[in-house]
PDB file of N, CA and C in Angstrom:
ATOM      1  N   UNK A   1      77.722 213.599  47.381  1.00  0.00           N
ATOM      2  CA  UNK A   1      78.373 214.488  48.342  1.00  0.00           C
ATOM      3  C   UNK A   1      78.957 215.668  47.570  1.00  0.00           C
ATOM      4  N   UNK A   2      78.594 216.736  48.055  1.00  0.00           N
ATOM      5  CA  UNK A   2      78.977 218.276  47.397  1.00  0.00           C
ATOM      6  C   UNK A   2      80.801 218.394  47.798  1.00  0.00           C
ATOM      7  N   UNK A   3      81.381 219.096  47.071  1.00  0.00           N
ATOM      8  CA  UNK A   3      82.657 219.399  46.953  1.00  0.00           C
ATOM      9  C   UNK A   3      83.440 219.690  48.205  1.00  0.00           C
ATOM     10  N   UNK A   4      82.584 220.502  49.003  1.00  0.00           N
ATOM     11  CA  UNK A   4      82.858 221.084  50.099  1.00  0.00           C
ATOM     12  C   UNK A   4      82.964 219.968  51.402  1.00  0.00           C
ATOM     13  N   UNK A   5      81.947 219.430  50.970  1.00  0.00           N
ATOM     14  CA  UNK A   5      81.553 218.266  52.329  1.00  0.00           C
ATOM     15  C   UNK A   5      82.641 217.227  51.900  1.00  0.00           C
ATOM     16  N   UNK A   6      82.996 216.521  50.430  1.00  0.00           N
ATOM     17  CA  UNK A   6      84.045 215.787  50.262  1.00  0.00           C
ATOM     18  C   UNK A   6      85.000 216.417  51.118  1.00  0.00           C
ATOM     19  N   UNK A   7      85.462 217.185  50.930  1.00  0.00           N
ATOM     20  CA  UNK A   7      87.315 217.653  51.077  1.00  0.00           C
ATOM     21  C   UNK A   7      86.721 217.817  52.902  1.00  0.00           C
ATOM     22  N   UNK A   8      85.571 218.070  53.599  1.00  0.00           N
ATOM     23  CA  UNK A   8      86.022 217.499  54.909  1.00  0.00           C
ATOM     24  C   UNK A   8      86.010 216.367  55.637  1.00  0.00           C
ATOM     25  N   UNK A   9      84.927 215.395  54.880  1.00  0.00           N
ATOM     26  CA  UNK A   9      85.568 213.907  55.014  1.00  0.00           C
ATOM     27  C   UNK A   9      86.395 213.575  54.957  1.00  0.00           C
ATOM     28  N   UNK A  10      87.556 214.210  53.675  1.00  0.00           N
ATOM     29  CA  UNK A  10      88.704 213.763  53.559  1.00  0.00           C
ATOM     30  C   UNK A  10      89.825 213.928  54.947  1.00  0.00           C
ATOM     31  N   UNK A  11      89.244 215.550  54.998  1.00  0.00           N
ATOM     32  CA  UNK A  11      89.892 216.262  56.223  1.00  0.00           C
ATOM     33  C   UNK A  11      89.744 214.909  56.945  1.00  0.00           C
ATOM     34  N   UNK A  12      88.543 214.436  57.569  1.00  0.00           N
ATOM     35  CA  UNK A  12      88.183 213.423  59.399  1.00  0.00           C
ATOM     36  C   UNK A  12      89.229 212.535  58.827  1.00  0.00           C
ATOM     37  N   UNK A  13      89.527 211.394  57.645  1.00  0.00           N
ATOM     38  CA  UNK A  13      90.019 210.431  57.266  1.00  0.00           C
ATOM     39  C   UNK A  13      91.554 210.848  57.767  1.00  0.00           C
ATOM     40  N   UNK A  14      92.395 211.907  57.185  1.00  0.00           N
ATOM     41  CA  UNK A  14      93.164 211.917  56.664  1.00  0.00           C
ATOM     42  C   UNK A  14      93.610 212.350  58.645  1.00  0.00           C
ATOM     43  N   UNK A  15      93.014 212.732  59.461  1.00  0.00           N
ATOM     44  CA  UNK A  15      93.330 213.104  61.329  1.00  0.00           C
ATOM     45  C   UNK A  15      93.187 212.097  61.868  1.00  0.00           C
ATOM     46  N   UNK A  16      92.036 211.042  61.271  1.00  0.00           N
ATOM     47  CA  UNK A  16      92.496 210.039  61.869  1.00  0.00           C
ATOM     48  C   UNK A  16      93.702 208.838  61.675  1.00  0.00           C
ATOM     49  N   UNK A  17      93.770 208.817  60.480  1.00  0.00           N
ATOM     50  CA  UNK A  17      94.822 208.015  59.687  1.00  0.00           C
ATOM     51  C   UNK A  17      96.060 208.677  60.536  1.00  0.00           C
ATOM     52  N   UNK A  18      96.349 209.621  60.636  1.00  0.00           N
ATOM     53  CA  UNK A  18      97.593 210.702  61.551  1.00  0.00           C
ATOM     54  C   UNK A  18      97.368 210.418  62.975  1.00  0.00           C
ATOM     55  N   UNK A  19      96.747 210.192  63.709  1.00  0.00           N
ATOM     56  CA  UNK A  19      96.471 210.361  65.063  1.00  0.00           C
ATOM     57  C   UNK A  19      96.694 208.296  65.243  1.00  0.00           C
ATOM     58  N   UNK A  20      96.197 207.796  64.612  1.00  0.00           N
ATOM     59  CA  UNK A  20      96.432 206.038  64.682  1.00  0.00           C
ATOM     60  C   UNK A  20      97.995 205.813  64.360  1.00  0.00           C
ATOM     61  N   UNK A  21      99.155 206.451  63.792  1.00  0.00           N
ATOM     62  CA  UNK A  21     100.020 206.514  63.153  1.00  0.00           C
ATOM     63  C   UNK A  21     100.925 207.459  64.738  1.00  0.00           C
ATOM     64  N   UNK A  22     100.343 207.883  65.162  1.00  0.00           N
ATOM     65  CA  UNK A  22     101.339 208.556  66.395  1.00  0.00           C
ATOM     66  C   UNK A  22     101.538 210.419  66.483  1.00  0.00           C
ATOM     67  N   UNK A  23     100.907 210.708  65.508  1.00  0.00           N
ATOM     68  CA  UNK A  23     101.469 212.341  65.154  1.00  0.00           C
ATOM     69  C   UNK A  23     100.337 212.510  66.133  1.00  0.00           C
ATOM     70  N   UNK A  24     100.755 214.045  66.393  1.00  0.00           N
ATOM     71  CA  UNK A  24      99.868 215.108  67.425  1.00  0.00           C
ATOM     72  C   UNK A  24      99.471 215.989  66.142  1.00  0.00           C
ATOM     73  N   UNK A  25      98.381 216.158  66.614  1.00  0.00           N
ATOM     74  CA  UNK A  25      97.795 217.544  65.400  1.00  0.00           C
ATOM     75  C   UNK A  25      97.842 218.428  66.514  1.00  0.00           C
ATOM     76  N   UNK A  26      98.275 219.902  65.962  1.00  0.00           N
ATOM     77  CA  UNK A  26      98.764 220.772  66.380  1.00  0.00           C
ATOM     78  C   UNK A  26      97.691 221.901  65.971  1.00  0.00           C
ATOM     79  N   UNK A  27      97.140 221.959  64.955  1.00  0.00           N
ATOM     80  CA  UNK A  27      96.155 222.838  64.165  1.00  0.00           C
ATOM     81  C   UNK A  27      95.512 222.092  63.015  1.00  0.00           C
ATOM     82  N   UNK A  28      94.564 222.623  62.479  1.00  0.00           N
ATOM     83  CA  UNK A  28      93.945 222.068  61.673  1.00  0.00           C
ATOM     84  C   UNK A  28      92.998 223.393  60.883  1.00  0.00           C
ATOM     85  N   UNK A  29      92.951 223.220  59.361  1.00  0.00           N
ATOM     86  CA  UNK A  29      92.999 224.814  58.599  1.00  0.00           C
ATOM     87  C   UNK A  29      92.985 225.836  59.532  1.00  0.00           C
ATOM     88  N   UNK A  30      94.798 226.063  59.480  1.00  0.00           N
ATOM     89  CA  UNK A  30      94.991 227.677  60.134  1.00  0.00           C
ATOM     90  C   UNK A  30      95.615 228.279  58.451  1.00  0.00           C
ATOM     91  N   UNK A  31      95.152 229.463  58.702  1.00  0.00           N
ATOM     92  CA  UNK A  31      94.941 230.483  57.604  1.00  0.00           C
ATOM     93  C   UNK A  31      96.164 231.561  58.375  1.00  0.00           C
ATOM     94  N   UNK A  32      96.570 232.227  57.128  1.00  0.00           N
ATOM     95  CA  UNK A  32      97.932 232.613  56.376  1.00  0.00           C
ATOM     96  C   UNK A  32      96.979 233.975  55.531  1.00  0.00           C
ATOM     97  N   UNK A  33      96.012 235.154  55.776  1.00  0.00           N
ATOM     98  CA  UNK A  33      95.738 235.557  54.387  1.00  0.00           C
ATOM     99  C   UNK A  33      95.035 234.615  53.998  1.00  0.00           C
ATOM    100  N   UNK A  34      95.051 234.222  52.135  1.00  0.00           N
ATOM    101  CA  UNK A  34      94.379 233.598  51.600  1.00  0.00           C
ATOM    102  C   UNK A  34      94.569 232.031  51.679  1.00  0.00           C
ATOM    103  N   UNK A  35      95.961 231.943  52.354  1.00  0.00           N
ATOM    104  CA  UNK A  35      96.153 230.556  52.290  1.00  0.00           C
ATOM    105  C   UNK A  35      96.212 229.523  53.760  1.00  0.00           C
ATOM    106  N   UNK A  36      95.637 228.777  52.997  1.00  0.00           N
ATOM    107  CA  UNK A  36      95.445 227.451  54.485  1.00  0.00           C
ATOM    108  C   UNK A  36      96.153 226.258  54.633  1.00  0.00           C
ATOM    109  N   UNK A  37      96.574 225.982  55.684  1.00  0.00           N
ATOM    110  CA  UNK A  37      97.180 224.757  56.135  1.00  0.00           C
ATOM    111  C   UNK A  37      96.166 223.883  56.206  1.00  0.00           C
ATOM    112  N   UNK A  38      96.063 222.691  55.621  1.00  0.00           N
ATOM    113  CA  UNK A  38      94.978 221.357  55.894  1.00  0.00           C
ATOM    114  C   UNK A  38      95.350 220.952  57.177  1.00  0.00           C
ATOM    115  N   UNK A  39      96.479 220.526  57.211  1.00  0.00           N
ATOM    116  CA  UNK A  39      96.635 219.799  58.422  1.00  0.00           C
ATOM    117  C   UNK A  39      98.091 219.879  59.322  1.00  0.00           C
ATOM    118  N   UNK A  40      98.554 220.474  60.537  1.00  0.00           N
ATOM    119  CA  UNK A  40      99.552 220.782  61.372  1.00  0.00           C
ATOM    120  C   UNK A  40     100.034 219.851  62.228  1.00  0.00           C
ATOM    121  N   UNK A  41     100.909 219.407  62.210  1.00  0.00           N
ATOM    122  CA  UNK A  41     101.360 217.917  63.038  1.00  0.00           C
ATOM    123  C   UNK A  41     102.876 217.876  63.251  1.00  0.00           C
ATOM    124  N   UNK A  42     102.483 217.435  64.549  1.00  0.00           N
ATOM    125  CA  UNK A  42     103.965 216.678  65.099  1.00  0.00           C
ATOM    126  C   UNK A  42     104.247 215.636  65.317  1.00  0.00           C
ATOM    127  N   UNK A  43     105.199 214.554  64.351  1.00  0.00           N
ATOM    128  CA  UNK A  43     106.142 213.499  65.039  1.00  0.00           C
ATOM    129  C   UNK A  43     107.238 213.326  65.717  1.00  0.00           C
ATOM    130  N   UNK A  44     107.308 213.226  66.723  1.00  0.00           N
ATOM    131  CA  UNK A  44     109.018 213.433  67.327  1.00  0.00           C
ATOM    132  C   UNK A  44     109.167 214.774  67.144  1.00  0.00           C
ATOM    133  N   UNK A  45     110.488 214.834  66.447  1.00  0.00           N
ATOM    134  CA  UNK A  45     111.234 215.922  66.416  1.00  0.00           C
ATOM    135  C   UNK A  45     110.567 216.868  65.171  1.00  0.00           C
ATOM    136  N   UNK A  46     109.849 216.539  64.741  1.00  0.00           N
ATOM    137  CA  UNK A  46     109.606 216.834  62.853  1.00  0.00           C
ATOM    138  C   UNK A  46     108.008 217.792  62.979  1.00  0.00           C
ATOM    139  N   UNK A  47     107.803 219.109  62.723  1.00  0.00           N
ATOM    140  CA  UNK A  47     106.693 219.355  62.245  1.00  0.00           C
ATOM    141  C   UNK A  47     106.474 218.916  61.207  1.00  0.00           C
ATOM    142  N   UNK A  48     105.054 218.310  60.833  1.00  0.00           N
ATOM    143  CA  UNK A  48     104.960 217.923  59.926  1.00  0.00           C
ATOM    144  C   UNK A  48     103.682 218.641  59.367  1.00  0.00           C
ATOM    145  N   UNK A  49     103.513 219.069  58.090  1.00  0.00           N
ATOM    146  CA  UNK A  49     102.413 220.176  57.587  1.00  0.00           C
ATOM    147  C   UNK A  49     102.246 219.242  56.131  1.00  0.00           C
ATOM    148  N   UNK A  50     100.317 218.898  56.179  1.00  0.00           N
ATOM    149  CA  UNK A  50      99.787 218.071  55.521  1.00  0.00           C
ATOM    150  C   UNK A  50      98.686 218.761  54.749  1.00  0.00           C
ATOM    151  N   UNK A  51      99.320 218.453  53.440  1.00  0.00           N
ATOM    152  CA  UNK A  51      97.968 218.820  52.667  1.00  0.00           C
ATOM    153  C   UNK A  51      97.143 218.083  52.328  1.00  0.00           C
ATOM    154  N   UNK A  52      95.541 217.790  52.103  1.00  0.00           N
ATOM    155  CA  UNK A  52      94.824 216.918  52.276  1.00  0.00           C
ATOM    156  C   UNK A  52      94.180 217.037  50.401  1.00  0.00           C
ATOM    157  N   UNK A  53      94.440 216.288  49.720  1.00  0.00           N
ATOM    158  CA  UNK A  53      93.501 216.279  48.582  1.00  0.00           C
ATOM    159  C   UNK A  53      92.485 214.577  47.973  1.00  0.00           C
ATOM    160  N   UNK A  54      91.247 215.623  48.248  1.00  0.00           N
ATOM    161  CA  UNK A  54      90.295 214.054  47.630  1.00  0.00           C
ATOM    162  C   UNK A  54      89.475 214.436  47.013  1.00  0.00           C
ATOM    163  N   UNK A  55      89.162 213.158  45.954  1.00  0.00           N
ATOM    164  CA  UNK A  55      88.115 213.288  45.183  1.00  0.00           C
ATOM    165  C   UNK A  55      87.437 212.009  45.505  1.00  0.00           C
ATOM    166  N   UNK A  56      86.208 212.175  44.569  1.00  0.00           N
ATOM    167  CA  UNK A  56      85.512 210.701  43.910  1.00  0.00           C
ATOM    168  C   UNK A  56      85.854 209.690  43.635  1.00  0.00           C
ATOM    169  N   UNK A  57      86.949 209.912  42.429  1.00  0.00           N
ATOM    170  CA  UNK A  57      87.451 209.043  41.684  1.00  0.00           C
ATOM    171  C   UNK A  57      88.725 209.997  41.014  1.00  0.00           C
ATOM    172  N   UNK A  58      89.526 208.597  40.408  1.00  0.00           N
ATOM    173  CA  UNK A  58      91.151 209.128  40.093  1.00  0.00           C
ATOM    174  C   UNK A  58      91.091 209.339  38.298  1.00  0.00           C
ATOM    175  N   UNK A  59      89.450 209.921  37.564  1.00  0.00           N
ATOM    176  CA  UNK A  59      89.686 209.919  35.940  1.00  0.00           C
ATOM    177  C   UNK A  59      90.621 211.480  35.684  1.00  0.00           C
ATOM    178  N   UNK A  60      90.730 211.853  36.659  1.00  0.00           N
ATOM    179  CA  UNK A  60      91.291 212.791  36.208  1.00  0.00           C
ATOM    180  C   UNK A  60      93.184 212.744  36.746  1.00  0.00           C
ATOM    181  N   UNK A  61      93.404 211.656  37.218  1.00  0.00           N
ATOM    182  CA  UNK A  61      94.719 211.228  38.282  1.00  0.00           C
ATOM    183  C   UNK A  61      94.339 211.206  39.627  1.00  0.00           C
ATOM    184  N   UNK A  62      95.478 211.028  40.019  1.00  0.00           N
ATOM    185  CA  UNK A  62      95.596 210.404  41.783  1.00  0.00           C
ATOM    186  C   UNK A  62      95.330 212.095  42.293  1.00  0.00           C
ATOM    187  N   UNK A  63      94.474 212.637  43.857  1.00  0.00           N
ATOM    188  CA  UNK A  63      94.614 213.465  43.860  1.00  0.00           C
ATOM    189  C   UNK A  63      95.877 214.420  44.183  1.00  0.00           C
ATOM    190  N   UNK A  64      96.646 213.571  44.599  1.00  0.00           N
ATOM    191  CA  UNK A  64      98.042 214.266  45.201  1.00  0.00           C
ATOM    192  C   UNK A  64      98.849 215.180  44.083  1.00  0.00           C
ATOM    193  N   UNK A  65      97.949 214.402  42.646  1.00  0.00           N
ATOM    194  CA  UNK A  65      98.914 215.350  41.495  1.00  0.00           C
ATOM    195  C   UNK A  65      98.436 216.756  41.059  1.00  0.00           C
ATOM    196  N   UNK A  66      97.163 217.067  42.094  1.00  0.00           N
ATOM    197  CA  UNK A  66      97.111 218.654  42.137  1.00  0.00           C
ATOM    198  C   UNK A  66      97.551 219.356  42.780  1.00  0.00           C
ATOM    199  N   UNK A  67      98.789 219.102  43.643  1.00  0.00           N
ATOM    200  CA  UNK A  67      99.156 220.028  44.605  1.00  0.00           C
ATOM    201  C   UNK A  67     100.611 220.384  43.545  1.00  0.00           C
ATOM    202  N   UNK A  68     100.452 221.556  42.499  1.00  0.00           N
ATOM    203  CA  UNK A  68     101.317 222.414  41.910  1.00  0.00           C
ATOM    204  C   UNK A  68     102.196 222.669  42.469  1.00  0.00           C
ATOM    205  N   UNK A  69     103.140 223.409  41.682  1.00  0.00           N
ATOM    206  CA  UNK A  69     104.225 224.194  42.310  1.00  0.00           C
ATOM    207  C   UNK A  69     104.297 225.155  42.963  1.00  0.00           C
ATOM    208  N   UNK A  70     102.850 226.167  42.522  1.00  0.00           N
ATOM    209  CA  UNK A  70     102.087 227.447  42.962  1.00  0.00           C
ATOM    210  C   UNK A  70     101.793 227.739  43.837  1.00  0.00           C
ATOM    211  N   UNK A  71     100.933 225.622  44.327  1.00  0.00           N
ATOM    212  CA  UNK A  71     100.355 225.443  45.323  1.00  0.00           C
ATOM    213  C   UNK A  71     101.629 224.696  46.804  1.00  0.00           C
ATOM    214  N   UNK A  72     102.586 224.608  46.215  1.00  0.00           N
ATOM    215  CA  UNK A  72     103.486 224.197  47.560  1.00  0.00           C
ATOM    216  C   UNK A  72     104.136 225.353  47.918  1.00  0.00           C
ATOM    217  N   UNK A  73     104.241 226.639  47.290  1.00  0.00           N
ATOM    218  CA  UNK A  73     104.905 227.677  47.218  1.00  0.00           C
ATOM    219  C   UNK A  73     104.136 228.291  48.479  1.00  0.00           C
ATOM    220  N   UNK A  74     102.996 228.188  48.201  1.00  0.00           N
ATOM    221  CA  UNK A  74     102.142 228.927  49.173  1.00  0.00           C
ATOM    222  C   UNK A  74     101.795 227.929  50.341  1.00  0.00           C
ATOM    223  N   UNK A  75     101.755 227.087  50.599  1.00  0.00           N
ATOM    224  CA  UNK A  75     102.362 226.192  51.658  1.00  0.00           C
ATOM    225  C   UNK A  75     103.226 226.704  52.551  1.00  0.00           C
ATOM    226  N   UNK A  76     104.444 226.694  51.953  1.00  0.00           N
ATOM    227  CA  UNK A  76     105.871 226.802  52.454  1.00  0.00           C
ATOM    228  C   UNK A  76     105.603 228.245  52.730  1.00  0.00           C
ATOM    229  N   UNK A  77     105.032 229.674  51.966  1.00  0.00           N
ATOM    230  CA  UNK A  77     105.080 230.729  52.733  1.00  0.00           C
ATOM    231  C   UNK A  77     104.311 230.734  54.140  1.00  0.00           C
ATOM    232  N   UNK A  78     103.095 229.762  54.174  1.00  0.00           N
ATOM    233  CA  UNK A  78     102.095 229.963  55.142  1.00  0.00           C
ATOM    234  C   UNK A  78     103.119 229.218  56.630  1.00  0.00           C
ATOM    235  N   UNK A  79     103.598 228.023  55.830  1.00  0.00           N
ATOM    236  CA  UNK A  79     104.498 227.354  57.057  1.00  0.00           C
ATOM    237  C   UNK A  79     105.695 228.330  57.542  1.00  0.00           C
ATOM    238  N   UNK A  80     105.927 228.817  56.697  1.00  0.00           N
ATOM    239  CA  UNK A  80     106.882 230.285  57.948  1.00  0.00           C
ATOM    240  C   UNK A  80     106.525 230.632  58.638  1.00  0.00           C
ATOM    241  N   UNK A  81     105.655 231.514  58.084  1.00  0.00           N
ATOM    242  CA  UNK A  81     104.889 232.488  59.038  1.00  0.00           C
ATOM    243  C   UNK A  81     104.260 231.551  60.324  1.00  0.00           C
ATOM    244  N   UNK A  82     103.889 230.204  60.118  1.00  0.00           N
ATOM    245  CA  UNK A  82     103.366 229.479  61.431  1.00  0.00           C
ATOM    246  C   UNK A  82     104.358 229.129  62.144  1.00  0.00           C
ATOM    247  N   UNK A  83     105.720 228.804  61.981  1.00  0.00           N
ATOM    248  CA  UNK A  83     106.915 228.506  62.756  1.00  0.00           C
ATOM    249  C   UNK A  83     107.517 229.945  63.091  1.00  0.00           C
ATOM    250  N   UNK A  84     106.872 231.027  63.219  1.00  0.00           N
ATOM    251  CA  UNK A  84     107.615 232.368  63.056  1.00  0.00           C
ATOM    252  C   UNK A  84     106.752 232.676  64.332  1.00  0.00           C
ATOM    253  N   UNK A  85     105.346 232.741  64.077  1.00  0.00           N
ATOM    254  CA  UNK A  85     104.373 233.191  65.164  1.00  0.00           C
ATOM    255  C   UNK A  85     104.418 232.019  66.249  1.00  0.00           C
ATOM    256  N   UNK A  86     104.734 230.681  65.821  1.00  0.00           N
ATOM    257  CA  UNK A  86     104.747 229.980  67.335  1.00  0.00           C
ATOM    258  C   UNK A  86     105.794 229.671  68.041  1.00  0.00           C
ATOM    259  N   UNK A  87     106.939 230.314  67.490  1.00  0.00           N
ATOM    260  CA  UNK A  87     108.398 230.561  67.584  1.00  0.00           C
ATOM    261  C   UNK A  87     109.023 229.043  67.976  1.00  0.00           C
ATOM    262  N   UNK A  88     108.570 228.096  66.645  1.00  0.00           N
ATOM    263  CA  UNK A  88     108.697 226.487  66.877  1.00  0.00           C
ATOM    264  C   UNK A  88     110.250 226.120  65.997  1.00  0.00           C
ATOM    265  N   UNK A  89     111.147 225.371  66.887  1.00  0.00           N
ATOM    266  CA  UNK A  89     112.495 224.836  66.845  1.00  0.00           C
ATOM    267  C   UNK A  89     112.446 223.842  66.024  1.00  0.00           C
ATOM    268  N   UNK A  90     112.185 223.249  65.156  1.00  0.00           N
ATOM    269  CA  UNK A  90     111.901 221.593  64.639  1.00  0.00           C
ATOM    270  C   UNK A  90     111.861 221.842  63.174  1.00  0.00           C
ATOM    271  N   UNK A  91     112.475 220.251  62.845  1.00  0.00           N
ATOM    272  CA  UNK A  91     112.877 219.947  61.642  1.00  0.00           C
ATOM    273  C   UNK A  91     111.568 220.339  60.656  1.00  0.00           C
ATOM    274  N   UNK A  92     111.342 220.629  59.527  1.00  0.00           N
ATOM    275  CA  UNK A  92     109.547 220.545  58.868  1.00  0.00           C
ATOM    276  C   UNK A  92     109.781 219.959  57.620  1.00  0.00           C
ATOM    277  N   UNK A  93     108.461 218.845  57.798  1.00  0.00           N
ATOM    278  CA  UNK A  93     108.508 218.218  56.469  1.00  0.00           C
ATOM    279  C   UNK A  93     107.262 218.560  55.780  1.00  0.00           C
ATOM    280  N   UNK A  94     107.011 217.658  54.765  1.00  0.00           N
ATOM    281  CA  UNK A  94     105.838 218.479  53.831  1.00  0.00           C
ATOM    282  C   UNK A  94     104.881 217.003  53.369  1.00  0.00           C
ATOM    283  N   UNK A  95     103.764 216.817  53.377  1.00  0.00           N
ATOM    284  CA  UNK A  95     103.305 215.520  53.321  1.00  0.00           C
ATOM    285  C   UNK A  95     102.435 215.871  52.407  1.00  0.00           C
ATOM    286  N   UNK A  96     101.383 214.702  51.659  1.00  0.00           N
ATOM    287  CA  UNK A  96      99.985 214.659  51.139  1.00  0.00           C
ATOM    288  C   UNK A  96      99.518 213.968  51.358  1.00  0.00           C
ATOM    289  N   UNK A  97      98.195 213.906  51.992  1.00  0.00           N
ATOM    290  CA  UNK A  97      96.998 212.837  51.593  1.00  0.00           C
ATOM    291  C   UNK A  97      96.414 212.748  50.751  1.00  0.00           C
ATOM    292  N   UNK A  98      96.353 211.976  49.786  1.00  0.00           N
ATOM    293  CA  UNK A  98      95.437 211.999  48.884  1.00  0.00           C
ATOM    294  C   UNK A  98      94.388 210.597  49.381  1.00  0.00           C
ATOM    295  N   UNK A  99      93.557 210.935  49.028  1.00  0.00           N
ATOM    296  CA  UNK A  99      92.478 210.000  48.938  1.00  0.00           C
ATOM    297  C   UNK A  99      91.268 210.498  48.251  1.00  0.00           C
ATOM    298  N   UNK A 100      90.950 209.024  47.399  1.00  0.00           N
ATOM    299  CA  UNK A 100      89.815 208.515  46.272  1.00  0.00           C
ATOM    300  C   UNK A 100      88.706 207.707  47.623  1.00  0.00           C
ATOM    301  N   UNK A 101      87.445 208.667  47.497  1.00  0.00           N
ATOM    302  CA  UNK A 101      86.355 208.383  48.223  1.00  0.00           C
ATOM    303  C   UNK A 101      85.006 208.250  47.987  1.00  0.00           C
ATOM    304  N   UNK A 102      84.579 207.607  47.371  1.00  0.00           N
ATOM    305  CA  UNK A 102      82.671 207.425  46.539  1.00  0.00           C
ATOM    306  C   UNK A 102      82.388 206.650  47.590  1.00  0.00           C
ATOM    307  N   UNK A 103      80.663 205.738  47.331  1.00  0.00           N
ATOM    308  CA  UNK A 103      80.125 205.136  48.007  1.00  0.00           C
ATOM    309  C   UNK A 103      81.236 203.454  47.866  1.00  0.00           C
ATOM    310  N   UNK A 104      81.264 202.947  46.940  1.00  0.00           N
ATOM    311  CA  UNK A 104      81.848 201.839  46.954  1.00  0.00           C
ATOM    312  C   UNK A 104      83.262 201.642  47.618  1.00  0.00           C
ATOM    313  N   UNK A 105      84.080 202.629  47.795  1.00  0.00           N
ATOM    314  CA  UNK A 105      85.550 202.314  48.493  1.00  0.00           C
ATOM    315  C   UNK A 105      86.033 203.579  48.996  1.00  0.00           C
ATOM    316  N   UNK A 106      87.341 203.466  49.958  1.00  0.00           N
ATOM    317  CA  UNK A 106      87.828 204.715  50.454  1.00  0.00           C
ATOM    318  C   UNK A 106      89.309 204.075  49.908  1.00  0.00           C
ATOM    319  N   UNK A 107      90.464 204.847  49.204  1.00  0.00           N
ATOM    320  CA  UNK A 107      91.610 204.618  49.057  1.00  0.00           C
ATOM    321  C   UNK A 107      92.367 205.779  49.912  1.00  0.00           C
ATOM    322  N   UNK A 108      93.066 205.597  51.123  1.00  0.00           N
ATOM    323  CA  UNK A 108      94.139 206.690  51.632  1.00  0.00           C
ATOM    324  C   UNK A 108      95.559 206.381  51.174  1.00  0.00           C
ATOM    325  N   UNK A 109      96.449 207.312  50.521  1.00  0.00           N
ATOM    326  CA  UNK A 109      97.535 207.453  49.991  1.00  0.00           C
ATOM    327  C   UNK A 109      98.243 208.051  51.048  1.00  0.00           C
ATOM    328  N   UNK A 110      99.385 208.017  51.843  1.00  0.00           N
ATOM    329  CA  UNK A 110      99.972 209.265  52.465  1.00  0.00           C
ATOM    330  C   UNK A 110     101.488 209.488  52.122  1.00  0.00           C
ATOM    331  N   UNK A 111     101.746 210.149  51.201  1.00  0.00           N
ATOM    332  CA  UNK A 111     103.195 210.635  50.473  1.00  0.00           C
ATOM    333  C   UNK A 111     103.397 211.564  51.818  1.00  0.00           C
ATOM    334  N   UNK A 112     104.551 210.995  52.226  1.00  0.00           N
ATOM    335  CA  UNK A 112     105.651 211.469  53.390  1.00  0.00           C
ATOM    336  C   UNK A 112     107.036 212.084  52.464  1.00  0.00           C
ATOM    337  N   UNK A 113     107.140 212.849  53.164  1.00  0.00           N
ATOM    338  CA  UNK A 113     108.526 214.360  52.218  1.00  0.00           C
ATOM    339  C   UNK A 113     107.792 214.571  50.895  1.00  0.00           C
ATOM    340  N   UNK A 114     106.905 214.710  50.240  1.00  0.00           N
ATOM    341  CA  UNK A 114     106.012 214.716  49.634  1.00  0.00           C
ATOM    342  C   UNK A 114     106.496 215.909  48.522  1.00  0.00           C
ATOM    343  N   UNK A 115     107.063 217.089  49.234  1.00  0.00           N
ATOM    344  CA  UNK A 115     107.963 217.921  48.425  1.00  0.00           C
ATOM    345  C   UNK A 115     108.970 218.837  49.270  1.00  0.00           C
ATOM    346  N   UNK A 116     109.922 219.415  48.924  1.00  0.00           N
ATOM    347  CA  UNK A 116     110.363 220.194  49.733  1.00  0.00           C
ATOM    348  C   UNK A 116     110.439 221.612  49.292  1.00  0.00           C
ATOM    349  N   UNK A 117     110.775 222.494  50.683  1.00  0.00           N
ATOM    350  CA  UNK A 117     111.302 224.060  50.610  1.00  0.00           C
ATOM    351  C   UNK A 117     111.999 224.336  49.227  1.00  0.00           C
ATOM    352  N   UNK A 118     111.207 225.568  48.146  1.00  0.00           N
ATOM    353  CA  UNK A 118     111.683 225.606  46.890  1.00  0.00           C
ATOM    354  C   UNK A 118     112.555 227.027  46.885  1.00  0.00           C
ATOM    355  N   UNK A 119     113.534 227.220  46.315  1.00  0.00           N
ATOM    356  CA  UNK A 119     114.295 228.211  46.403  1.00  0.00           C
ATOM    357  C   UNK A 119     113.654 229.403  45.969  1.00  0.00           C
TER     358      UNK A 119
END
């Protein structure tokens, strides 16, 4: 499976794992400019904004340990601007999926508060 087609398997895994769990998806990659939201969700009171990272296999680590500082920075700008344009009232948290996916197994990880709003 090519790179591209991984990370949207991961995407189906990681909406359904969310949707069996109770959240509403709200959007799914909405774009910011260059940057994208994986995944837009509501529990209760809480937007919740999910980044989705998978690979093959974990020789290089778990995938959740590529989402940088660089990369939550630009998160958190894109999640403004989406609570700005949908003029949304609610608490926001910050999640990851990671999941390890080849032919032999699927592992889903889901780190909840995963990181927060950086000064």
């Amino acid at each position: 499976m090519d790179q591209k087609a991984l990370g949207i398997h991961g995407e189906r895994l990681a909406i359904g794992h969310l949707r069996d769990r109770g959240y509403d998806i709200l959007d799914v990659n909405w774009r910011f400019g260059k940057i994208e939201l994986d995944i837009i969700t509501r529990k209760s009171q809480t937007l919740v904004i999910v980044e989705v990272k998978t690979r093959e296999n974990s020789f290089l680590g778990d995938p959740w340990q590529s989402v940088t500082v660089a990369k939550q920075r630009r998160i958190i700008k894109a999640t403004n601007q989406y609570i700005i344009e949908n003029q949304i009232d609610l608490e926001c948290r910050f999640d990851i999926i990671s999941i390890v996916h080849n032919q032999k197994h699927t592992n889903l990880e889901h780190l909840e508060d995963a990181f927060y709003p950086l000064v």
